[in-house]
C-alpha atoms as a PDB file:
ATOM      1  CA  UNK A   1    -112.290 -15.069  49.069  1.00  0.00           C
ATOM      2  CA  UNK A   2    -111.476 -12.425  51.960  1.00  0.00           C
ATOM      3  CA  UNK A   3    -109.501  -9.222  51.456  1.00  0.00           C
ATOM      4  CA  UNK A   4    -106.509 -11.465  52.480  1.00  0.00           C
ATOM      5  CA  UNK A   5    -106.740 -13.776  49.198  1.00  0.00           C
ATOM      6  CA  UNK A   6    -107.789 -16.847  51.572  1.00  0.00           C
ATOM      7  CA  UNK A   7    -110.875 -19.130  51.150  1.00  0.00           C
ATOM      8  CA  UNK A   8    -112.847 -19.838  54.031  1.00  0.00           C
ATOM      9  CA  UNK A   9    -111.233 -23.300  54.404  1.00  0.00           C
ATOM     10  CA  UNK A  10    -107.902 -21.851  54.659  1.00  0.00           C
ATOM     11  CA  UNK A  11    -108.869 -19.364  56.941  1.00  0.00           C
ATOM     12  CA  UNK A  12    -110.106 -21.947  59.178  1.00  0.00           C
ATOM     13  CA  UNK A  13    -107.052 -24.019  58.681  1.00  0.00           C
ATOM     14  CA  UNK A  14    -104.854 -21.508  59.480  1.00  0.00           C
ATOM     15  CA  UNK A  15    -107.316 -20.146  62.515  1.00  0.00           C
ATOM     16  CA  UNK A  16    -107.028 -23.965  63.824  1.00  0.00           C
ATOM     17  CA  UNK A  17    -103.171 -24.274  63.334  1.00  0.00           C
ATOM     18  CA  UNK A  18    -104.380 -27.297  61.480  1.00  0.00           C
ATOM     19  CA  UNK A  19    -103.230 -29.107  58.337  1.00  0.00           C
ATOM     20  CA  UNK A  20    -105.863 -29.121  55.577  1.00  0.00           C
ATOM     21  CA  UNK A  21    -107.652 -32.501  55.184  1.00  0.00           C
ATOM     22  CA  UNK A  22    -108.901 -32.010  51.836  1.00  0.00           C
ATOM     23  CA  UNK A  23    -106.838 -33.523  49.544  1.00  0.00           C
ATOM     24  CA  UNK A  24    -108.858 -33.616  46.242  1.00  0.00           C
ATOM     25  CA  UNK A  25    -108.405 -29.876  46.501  1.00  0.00           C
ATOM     26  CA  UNK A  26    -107.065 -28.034  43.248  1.00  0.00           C
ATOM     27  CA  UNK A  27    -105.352 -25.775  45.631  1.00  0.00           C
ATOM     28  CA  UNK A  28    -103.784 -28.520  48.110  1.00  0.00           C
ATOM     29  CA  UNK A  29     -99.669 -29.313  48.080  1.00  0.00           C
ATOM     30  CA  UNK A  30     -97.707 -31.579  50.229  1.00  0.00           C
ATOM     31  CA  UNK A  31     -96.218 -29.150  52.620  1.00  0.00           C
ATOM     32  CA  UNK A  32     -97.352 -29.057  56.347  1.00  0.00           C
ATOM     33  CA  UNK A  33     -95.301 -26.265  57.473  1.00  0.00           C
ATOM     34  CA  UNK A  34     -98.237 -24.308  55.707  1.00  0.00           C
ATOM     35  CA  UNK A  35    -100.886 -26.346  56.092  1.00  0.00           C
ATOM     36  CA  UNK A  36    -100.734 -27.668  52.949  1.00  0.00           C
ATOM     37  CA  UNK A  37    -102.385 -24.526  51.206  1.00  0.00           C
ATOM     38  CA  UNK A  38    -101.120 -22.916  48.411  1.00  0.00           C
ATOM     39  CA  UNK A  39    -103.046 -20.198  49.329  1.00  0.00           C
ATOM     40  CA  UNK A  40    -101.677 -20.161  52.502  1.00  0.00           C
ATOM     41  CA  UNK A  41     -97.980 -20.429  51.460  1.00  0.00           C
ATOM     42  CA  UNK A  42     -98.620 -17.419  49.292  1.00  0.00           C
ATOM     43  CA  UNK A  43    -100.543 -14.967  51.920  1.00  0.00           C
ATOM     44  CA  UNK A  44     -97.679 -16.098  54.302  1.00  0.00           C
ATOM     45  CA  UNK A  45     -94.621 -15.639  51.735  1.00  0.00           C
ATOM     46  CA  UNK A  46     -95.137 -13.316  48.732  1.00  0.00           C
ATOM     47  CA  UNK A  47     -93.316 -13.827  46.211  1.00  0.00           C
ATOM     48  CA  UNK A  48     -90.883 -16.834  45.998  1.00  0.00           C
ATOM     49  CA  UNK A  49     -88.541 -18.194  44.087  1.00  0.00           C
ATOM     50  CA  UNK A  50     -88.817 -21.056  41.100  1.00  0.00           C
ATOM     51  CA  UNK A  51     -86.197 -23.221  43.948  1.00  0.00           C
ATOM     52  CA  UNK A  52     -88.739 -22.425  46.648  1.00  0.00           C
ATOM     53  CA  UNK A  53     -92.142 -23.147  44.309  1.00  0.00           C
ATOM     54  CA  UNK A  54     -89.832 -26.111  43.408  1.00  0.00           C
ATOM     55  CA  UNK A  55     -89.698 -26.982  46.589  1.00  0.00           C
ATOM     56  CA  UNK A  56     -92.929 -26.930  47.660  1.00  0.00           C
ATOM     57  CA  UNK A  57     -94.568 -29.250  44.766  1.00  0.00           C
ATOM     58  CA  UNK A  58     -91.333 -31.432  45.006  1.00  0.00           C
ATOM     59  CA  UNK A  59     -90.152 -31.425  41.837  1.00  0.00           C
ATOM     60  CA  UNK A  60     -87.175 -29.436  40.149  1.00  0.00           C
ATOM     61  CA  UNK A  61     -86.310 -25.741  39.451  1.00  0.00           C
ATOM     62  CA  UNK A  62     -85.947 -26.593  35.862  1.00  0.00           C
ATOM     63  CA  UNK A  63     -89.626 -28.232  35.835  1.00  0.00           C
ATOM     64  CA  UNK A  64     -91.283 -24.698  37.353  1.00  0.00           C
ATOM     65  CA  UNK A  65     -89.371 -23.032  34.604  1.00  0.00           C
ATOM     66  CA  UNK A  66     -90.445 -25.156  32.087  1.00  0.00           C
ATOM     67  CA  UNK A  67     -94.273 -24.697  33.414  1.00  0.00           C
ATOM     68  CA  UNK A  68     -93.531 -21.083  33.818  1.00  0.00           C
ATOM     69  CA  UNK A  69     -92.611 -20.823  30.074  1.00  0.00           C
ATOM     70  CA  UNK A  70     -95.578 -22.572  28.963  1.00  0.00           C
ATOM     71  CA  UNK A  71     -97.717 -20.372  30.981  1.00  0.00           C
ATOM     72  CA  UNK A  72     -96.392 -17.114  29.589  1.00  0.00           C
ATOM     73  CA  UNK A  73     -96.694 -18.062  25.846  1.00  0.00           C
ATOM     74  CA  UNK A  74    -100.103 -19.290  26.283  1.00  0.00           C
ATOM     75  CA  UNK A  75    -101.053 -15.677  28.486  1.00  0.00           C
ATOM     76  CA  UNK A  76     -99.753 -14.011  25.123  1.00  0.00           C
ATOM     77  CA  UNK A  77    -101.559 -16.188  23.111  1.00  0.00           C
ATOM     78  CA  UNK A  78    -105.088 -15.680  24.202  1.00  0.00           C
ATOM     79  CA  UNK A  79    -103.759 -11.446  24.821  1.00  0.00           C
ATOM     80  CA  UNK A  80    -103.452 -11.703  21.201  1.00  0.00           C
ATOM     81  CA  UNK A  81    -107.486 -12.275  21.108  1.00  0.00           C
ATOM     82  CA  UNK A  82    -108.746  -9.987  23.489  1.00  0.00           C
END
């Protein structure tokens, strides 16, 4: 990763003004407008929303909350351990 927080595919993507092709990619969401990079959406909007991750993965602001939650108590979980 570059200084920016992008790969070198998304780089290129973006470079291009292309829409990534690589699907299979952990990193890869359905939404051209940022050339369907997460990466990408991040380095181009900071921080968003729960609505606007929401958006982006199509499903609903109560689903990214729900995944939210579970991330935080498992982040104070393993801080328990270290």
């Amino acid at each position: 990763m570059n200084k920016d927080g992008l790969r070198p595919c998304s780089r290129k993507c973006k470079d291009l003004d292309q829409e990534c092709p690589h699907t299979e990619c952990r990193l890869w969401i359905d939404h051209a407008e940022e050339y369907n990079c997460s990466l990408i959406s991040i380095y181009e909007n900071g921080p968003m929303t729960l609505r606007q991750i929401g958006e982006r993965l199509d499903i609903s602001f109560a689903r990214v909350k729900q995944i939210e939650q579970k991330a935080l108590l498992k982040m104070k979980q393993r801080a328990k351990y270290w």
